[in-house]
C-alpha atoms as a PDB file:
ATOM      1  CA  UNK A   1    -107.116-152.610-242.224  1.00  0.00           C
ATOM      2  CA  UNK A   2    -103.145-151.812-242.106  1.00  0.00           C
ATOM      3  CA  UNK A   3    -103.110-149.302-244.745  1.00  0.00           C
ATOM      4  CA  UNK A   4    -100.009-146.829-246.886  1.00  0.00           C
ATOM      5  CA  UNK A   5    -100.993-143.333-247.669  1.00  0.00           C
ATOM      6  CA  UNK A   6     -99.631-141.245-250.158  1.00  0.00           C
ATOM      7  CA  UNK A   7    -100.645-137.845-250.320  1.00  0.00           C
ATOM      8  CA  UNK A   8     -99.133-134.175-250.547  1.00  0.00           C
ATOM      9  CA  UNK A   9    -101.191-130.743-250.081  1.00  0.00           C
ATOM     10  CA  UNK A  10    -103.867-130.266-247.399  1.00  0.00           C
ATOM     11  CA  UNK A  11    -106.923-131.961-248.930  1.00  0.00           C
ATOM     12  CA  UNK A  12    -104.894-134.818-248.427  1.00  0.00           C
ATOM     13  CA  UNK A  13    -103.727-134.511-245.088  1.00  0.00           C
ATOM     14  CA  UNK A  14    -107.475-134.332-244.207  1.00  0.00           C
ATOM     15  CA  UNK A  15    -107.402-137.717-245.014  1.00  0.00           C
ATOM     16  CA  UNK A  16    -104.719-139.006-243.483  1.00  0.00           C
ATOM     17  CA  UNK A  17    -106.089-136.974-239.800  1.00  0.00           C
ATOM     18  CA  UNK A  18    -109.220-139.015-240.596  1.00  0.00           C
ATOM     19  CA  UNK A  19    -107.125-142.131-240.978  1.00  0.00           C
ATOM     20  CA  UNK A  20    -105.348-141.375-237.940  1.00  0.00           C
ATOM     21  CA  UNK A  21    -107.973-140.977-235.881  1.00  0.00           C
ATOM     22  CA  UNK A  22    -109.920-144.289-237.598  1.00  0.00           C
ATOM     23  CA  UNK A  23    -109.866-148.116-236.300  1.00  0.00           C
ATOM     24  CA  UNK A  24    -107.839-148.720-239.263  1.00  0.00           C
ATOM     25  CA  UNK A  25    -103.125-148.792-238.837  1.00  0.00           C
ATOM     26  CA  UNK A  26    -101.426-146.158-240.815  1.00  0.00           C
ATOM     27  CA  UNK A  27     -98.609-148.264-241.660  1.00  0.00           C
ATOM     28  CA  UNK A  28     -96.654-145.630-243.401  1.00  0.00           C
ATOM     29  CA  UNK A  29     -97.306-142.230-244.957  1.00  0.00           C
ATOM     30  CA  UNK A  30     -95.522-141.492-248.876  1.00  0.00           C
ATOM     31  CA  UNK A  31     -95.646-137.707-249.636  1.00  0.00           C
ATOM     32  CA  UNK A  32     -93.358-135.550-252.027  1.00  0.00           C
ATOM     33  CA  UNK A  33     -89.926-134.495-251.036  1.00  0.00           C
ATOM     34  CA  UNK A  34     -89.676-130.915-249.371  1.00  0.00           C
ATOM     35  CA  UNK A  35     -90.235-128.006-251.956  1.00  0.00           C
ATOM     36  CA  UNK A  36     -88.476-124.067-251.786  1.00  0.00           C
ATOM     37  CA  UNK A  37     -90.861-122.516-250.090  1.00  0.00           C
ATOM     38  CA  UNK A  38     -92.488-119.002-252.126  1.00  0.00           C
ATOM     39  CA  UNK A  39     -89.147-116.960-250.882  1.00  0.00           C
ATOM     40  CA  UNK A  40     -87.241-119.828-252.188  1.00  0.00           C
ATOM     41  CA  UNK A  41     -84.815-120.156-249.078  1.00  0.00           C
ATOM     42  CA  UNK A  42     -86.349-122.716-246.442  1.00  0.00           C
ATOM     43  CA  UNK A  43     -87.899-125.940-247.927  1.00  0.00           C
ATOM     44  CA  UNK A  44     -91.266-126.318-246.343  1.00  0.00           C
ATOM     45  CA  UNK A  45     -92.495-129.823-245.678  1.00  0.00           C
ATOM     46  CA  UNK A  46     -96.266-131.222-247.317  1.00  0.00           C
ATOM     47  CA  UNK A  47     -99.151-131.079-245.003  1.00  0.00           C
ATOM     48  CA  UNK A  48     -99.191-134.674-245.142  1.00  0.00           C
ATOM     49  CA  UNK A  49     -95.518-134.342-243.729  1.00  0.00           C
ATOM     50  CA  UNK A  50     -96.354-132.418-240.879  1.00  0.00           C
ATOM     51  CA  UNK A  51     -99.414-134.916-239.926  1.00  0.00           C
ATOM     52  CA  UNK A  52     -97.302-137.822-240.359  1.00  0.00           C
ATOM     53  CA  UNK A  53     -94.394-136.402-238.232  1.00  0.00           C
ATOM     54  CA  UNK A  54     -97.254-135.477-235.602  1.00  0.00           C
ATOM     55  CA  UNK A  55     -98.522-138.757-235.279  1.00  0.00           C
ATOM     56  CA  UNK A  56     -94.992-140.173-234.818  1.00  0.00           C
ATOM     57  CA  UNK A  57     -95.854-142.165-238.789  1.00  0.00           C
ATOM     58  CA  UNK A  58     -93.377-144.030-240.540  1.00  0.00           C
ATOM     59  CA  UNK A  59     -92.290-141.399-243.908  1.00  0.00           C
ATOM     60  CA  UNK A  60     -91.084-141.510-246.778  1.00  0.00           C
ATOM     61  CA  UNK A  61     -90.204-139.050-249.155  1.00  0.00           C
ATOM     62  CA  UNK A  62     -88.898-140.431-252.699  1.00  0.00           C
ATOM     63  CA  UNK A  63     -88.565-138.733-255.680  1.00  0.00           C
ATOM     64  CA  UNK A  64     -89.779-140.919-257.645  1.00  0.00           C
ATOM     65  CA  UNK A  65     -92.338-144.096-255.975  1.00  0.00           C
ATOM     66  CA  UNK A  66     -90.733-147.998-256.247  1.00  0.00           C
ATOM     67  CA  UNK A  67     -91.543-150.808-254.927  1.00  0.00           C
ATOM     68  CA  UNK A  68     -88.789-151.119-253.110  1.00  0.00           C
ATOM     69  CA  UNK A  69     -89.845-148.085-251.240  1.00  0.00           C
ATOM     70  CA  UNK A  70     -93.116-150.279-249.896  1.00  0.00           C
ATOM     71  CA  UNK A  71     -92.117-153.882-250.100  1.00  0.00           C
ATOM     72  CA  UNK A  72     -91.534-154.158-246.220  1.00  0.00           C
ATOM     73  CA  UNK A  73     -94.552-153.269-245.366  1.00  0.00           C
ATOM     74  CA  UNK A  74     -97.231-155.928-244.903  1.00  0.00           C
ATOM     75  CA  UNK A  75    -100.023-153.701-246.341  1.00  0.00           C
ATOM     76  CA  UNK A  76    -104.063-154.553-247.137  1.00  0.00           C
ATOM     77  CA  UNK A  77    -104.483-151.164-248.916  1.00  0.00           C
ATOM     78  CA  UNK A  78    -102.618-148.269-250.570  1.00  0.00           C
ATOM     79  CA  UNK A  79    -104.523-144.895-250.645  1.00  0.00           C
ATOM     80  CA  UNK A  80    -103.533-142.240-252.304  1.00  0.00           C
ATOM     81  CA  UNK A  81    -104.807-138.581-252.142  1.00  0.00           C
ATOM     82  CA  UNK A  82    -103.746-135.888-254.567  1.00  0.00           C
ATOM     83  CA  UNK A  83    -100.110-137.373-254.218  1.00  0.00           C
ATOM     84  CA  UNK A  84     -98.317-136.144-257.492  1.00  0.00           C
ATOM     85  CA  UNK A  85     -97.186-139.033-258.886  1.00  0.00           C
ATOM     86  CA  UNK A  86     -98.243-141.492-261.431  1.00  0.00           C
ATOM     87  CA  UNK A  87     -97.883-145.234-259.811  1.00  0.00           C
ATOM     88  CA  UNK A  88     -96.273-148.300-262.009  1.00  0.00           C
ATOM     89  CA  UNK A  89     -98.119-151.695-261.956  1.00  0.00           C
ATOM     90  CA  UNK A  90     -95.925-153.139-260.053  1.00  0.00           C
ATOM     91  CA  UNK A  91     -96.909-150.588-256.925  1.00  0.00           C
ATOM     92  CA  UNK A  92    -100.690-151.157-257.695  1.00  0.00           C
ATOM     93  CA  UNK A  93    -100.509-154.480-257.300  1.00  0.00           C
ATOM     94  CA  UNK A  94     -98.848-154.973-254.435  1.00  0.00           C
ATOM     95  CA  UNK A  95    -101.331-154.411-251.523  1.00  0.00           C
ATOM     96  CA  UNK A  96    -103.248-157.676-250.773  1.00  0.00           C
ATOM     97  CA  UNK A  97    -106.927-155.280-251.622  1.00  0.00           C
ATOM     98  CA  UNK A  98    -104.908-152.942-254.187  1.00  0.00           C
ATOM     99  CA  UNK A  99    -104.692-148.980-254.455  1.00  0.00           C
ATOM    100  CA  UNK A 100    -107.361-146.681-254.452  1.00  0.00           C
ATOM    101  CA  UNK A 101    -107.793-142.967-255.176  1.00  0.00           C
ATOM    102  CA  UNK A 102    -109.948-139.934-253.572  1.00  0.00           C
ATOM    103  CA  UNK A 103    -109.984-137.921-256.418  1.00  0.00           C
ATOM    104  CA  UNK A 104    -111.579-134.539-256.238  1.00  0.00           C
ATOM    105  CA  UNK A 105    -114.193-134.367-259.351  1.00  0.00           C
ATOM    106  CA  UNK A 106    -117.718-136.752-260.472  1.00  0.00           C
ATOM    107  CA  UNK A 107    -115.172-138.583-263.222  1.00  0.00           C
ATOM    108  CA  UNK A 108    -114.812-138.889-265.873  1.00  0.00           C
ATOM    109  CA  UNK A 109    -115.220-135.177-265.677  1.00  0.00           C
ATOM    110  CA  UNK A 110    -111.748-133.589-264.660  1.00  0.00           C
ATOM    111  CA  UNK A 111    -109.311-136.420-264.759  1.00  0.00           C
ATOM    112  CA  UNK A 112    -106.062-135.263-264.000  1.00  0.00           C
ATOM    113  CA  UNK A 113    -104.407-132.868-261.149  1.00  0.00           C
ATOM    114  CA  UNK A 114    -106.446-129.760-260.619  1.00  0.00           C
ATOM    115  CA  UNK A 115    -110.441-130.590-260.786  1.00  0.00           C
ATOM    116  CA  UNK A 116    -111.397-127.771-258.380  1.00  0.00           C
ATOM    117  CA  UNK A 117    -110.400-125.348-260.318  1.00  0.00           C
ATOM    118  CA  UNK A 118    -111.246-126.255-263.462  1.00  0.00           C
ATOM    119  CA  UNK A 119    -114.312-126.760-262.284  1.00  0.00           C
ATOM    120  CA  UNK A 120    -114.935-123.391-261.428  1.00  0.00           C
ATOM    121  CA  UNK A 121    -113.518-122.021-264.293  1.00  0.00           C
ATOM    122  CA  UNK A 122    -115.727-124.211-266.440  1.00  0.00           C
ATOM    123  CA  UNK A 123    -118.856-122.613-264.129  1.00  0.00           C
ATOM    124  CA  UNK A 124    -119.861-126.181-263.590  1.00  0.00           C
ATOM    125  CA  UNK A 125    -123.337-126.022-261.172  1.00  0.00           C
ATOM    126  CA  UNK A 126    -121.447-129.174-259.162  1.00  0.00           C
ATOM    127  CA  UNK A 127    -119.022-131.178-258.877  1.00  0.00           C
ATOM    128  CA  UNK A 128    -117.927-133.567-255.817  1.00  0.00           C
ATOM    129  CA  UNK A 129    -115.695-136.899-254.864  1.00  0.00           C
ATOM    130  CA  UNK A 130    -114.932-140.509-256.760  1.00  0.00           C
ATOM    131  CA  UNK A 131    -113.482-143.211-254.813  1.00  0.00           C
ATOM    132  CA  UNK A 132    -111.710-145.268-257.636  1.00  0.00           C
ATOM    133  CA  UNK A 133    -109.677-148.241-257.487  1.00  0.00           C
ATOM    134  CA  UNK A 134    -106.643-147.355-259.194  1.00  0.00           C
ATOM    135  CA  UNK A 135    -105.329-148.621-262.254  1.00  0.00           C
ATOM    136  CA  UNK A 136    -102.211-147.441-264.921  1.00  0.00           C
ATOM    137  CA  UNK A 137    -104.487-145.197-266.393  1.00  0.00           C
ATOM    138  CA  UNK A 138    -105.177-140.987-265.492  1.00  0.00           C
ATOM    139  CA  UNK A 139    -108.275-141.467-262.680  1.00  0.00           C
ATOM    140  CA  UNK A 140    -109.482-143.813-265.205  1.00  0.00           C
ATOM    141  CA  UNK A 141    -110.415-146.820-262.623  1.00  0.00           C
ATOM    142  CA  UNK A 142    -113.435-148.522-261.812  1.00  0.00           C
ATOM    143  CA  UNK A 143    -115.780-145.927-259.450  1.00  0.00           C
ATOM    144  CA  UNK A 144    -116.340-147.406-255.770  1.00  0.00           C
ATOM    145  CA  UNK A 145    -118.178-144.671-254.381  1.00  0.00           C
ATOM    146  CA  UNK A 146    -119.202-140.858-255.535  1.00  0.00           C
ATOM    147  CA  UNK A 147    -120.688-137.890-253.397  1.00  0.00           C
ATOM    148  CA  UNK A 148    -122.159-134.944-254.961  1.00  0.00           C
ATOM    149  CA  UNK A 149    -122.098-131.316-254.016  1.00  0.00           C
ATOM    150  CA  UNK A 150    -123.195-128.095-255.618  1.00  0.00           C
ATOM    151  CA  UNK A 151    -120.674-124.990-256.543  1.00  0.00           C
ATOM    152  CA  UNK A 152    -122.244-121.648-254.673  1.00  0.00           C
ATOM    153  CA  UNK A 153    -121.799-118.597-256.815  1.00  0.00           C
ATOM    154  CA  UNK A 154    -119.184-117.435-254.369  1.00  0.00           C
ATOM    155  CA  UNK A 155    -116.571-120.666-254.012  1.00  0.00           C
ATOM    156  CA  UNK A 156    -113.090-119.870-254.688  1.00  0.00           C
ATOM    157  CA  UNK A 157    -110.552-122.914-254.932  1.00  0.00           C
ATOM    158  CA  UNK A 158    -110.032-122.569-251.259  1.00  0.00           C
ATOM    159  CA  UNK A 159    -113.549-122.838-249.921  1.00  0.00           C
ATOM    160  CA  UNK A 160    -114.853-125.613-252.498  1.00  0.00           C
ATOM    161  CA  UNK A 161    -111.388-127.419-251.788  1.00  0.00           C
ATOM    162  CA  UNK A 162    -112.209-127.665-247.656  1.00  0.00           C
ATOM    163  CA  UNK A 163    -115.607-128.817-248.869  1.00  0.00           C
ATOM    164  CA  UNK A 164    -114.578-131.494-250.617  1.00  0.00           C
ATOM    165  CA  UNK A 165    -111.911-132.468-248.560  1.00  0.00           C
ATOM    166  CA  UNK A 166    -114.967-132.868-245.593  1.00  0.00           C
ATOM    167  CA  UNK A 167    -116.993-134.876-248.237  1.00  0.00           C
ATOM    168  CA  UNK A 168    -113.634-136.965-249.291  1.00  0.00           C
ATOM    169  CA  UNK A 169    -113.005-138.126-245.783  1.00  0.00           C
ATOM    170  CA  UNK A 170    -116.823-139.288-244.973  1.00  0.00           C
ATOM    171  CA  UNK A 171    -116.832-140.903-248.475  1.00  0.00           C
ATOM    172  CA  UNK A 172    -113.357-142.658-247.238  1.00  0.00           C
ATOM    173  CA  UNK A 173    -114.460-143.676-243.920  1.00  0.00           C
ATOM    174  CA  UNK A 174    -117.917-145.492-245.477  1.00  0.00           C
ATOM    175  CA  UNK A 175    -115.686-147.128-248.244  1.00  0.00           C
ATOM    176  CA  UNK A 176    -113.353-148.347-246.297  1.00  0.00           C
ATOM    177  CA  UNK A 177    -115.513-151.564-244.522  1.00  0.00           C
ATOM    178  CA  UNK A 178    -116.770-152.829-247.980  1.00  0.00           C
ATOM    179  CA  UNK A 179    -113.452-153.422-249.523  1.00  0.00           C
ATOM    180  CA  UNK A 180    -112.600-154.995-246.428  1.00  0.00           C
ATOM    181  CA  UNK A 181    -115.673-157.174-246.689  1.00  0.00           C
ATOM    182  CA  UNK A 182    -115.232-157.696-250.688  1.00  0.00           C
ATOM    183  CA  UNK A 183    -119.074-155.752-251.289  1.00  0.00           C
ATOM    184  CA  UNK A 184    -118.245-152.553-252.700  1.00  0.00           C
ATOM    185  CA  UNK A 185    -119.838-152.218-256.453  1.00  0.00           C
ATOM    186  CA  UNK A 186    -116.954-151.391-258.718  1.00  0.00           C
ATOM    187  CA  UNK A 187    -118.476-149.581-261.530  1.00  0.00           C
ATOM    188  CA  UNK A 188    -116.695-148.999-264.958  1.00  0.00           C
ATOM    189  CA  UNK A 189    -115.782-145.129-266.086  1.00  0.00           C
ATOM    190  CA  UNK A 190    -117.417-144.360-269.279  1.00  0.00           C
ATOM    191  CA  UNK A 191    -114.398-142.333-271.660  1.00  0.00           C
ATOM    192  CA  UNK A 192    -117.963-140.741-273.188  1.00  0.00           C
ATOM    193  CA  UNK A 193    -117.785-137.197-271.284  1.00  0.00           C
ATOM    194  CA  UNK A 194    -114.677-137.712-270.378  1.00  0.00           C
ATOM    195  CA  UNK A 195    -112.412-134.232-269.544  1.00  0.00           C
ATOM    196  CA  UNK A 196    -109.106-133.340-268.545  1.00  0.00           C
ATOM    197  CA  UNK A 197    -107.765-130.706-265.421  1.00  0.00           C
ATOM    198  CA  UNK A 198    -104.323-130.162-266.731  1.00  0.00           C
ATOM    199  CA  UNK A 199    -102.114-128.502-264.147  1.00  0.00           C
ATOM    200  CA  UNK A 200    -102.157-124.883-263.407  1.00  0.00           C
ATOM    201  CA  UNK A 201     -99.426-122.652-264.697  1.00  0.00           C
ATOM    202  CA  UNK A 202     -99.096-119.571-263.800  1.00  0.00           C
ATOM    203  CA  UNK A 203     -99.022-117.523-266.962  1.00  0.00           C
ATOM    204  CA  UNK A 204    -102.779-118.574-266.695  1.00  0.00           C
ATOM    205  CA  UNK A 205    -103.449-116.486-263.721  1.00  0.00           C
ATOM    206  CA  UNK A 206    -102.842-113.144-265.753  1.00  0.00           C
ATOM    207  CA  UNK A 207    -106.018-111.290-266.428  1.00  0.00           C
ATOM    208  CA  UNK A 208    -106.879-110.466-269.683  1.00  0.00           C
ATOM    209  CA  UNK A 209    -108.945-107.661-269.992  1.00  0.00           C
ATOM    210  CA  UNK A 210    -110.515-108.180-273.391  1.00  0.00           C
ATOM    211  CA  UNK A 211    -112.154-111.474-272.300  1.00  0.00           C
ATOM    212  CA  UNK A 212    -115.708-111.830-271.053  1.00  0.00           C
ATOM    213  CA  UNK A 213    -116.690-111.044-267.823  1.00  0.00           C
ATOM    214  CA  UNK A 214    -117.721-114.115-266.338  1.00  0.00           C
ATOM    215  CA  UNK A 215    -114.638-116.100-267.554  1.00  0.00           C
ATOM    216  CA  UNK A 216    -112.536-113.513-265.516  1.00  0.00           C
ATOM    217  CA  UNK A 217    -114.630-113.968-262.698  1.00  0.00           C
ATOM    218  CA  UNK A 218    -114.591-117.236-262.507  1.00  0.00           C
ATOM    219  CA  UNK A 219    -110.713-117.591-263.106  1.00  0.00           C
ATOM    220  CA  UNK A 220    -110.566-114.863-260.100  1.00  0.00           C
ATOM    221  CA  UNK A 221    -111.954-117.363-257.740  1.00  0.00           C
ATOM    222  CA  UNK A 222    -110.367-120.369-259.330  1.00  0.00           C
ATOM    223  CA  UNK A 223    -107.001-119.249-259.068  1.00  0.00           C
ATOM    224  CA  UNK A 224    -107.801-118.221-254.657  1.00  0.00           C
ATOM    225  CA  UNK A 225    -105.051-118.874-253.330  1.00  0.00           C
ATOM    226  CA  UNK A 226    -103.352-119.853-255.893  1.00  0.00           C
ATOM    227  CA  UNK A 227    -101.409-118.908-258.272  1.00  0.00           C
ATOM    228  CA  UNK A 228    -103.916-116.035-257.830  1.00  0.00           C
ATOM    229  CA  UNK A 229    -105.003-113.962-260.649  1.00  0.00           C
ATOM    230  CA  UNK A 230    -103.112-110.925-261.344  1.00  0.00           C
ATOM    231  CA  UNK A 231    -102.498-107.968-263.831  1.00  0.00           C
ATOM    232  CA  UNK A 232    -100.137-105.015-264.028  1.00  0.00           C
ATOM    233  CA  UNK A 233    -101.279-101.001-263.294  1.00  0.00           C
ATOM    234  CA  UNK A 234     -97.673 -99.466-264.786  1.00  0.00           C
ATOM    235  CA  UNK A 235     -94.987-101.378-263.416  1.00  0.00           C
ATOM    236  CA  UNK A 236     -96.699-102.614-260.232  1.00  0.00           C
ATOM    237  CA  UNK A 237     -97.814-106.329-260.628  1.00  0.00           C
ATOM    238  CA  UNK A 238    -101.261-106.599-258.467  1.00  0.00           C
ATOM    239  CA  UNK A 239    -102.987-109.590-257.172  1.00  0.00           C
ATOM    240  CA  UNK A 240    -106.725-110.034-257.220  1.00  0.00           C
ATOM    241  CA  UNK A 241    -108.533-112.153-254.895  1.00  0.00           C
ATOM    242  CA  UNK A 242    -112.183-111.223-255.277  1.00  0.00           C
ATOM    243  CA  UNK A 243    -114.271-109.639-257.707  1.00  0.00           C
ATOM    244  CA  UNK A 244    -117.903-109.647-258.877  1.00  0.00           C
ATOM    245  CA  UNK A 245    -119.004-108.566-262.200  1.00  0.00           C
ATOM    246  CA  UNK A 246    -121.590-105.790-263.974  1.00  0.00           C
ATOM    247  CA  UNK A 247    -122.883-106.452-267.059  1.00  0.00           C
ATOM    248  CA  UNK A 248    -123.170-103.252-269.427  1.00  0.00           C
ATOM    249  CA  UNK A 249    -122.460-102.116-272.532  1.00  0.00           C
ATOM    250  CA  UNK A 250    -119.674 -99.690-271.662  1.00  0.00           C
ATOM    251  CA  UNK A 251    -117.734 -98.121-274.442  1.00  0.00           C
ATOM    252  CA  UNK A 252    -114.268 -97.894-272.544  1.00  0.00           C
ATOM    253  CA  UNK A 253    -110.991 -99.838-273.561  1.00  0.00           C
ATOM    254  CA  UNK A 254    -110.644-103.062-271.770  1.00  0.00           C
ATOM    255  CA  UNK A 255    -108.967-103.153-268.587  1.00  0.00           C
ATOM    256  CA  UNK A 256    -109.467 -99.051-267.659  1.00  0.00           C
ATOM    257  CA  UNK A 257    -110.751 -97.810-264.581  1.00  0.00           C
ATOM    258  CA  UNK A 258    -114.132 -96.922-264.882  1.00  0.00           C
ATOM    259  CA  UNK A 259    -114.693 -95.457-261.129  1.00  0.00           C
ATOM    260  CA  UNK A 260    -113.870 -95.829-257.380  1.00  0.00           C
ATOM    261  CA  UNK A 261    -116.743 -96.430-254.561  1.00  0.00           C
ATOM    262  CA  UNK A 262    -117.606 -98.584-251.929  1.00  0.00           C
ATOM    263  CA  UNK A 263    -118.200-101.710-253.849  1.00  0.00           C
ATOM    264  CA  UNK A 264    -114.616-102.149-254.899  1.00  0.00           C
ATOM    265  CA  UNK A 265    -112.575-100.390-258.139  1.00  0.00           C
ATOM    266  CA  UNK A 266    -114.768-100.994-261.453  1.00  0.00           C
ATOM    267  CA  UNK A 267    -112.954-102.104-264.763  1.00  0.00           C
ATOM    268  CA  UNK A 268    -113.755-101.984-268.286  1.00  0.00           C
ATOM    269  CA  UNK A 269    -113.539-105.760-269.545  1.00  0.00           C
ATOM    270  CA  UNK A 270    -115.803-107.688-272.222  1.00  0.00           C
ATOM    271  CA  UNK A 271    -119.591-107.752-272.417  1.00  0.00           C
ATOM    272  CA  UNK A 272    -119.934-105.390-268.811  1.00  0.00           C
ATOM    273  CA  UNK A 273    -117.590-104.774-265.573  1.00  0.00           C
ATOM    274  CA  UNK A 274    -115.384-106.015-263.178  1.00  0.00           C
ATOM    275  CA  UNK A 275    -115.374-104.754-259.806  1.00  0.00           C
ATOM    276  CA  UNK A 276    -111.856-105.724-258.243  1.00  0.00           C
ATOM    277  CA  UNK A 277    -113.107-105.988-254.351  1.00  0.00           C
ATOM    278  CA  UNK A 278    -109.899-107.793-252.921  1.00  0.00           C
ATOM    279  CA  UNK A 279    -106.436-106.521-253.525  1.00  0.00           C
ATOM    280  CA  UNK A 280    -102.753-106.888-253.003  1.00  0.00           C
ATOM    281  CA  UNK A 281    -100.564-103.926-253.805  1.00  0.00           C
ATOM    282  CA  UNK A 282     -96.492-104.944-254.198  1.00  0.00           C
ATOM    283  CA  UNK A 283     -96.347-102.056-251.491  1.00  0.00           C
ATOM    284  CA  UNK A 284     -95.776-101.897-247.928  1.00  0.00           C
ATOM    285  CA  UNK A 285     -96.714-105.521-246.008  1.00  0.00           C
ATOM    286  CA  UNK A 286     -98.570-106.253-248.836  1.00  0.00           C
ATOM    287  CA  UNK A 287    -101.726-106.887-246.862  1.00  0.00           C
ATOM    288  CA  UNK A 288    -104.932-107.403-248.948  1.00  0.00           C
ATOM    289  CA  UNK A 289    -106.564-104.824-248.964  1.00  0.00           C
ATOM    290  CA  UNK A 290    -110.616-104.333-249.207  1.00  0.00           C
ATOM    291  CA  UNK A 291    -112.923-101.888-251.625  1.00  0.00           C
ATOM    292  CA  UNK A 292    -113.175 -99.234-248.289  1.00  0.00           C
ATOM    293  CA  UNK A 293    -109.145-100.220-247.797  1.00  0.00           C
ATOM    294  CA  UNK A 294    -108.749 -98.880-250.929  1.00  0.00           C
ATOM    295  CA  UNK A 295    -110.982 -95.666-250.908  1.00  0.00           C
ATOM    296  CA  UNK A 296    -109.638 -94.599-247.921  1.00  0.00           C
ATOM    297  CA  UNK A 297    -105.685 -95.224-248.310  1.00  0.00           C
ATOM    298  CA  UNK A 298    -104.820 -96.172-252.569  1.00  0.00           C
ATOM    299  CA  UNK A 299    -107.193 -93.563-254.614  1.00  0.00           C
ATOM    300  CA  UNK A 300    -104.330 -91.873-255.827  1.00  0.00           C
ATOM    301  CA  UNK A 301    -103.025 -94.996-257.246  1.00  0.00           C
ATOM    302  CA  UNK A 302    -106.203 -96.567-258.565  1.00  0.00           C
ATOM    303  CA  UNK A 303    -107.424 -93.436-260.504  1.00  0.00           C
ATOM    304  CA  UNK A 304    -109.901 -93.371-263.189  1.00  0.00           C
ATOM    305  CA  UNK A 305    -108.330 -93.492-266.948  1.00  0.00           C
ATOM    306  CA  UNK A 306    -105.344 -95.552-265.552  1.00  0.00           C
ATOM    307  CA  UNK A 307    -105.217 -98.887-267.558  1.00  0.00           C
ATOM    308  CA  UNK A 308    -104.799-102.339-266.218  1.00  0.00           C
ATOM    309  CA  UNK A 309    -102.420-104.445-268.129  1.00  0.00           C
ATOM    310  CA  UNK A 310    -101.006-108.612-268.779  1.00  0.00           C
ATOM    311  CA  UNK A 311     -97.798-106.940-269.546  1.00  0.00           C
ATOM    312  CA  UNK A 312     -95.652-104.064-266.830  1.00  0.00           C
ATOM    313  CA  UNK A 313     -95.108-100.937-268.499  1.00  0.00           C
ATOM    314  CA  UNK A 314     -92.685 -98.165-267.040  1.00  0.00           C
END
């Protein structure tokens, strides 16, 4: 099939490597225009950029997807892959087989742009990949193929987000021959259980303290590597990256110090403890830095009695 991708971040460009690599002509690769990158002075392309540019692909990079952007190309099939933009009619129904989606959640559970993680936040036991054909609704189209896999106790977004990328691109690769042949089963979403992944912000990724154990746990490995969860010891704003959890009944205010030892730096929270096993210090290279990292070279800041925070205080 002579197919147009769109995609942006790396679970994408798994796809497009696949499609690369495939029987099947990459006429042209869509991804979003070049972003700031964290230091805000060089823009840093997409993954899906640096594929396409690897592969010698026809790109384009418009801020905002038209028809005219497409029009010359003679395409059976549009796929798009965690792209970032909502597509008008007129784009879906241009390809001779129409547009289809690899989105990253068993819909209609987690419609919408970040399914990993609120998947782990949610603690569901699984989640896995929908191949929909697109229409003008949010990952509401009709489901062409689904492949399930369960969340381990230890996922973050970055582990669960290569396994599904792995599981996307197999999915793709069997899809692909029955829309060609006109014998894929389209099935119909049902709205009943239907749920929505709004985006990430930020603000999200600050810990607080007073909340339950397991929710911070979770949103510790949800938001790995990014935005990454945080909180504030004085004025220093630390990142956590890994934690595992105690539960107790402690009577200590939420977010204090309980102790130092070789499983990490325990901390007060709600119903028990969290012990903060992967950190990054606003110090130095800012390496992260692990429990015996920390006994051995940050006890004197991480004492016992000192107070985590979601706020700096001087």
């Amino acid at each position: 099939m002579k197919i147009i991708f769109a995609g942006t971040p790396e679970f994408a460009a798994a796809h497009l490597s696949a499609l690369v690599d495939s029987p099947h002509q990459v006429l042209a690769v869509i991804t979003q225009p070049d972003k700031p990158g964290k230091r805000g002075k060089k823009t840093v392309p997409s993954a899906v950029k640096q594929v396409a540019l690897a592969n010698n692909l026809a790109l384009l990079q418009p801020k905002r997807l038209s028809i005219a952007d497409i029009c010359k190309y003679n395409a059976d099939l549009l796929i798009v892959v965690a792209f970032g933009q909502i597509l008008k009619k007129d784009i879906l129904d241009y390809p001779q087989l129409g547009c289809i989606n690899v989105h990253a959640s068993l819909l209609p559970r987690w419609r919408g742009a970040a399914p990993i993680q609120r998947a782990l936040q949610a603690g569901d036991a699984e989640t896995g990949v929908c191949i929909i054909r697109m229409n003008e609704g949010l990952d509401t189209g009709d489901v062409l193929s689904v492949a399930h896999v369960s969340i381990n106790d230890n996922d973050t977004a970055a582990t669960l987000t290569k396994t599904l990328a792995t599981l996307g691109v197999n999915c793709l690769l069997e899809t692909l021959p029955t829309i060609a042949a006109s014998t894929c089963i389209a099935v119909p979403q049902q709205d009943h259980g239907a749920s929505y992944a709004t985006k990430l912000l930020k603000d999200e990724a600050i810990i607080n303290w007073c909340d339950n154990i397991t929710n911070i746990e979770r949103n510790i490995r949800a938001f790995n590597p990014d935005p990454i969860a945080y909180s504030y010891l004085g004025e220093l704003r630390i990142k956590i990256w890994a934690a595992q959890v105690l539960e107790s009944d402690i009577n200590a205010p939420p977010g204090e110090i309980l102790k130092l030892d070789r499983e990490g730096v325990h901390v007060a929270a709600g119903g028990g403890t969290v012990i903060l096993q992967k950190l990054q210090l606003p110090l130095g290279k800012g390496t992260v830095l692990s429990s015996k990292d920390i006994l051995n070279s940050r006890r004197d800041l991480l004492q016992v009695g000192k107070t985590f925070a979601d706020h700096a205080r001087v």
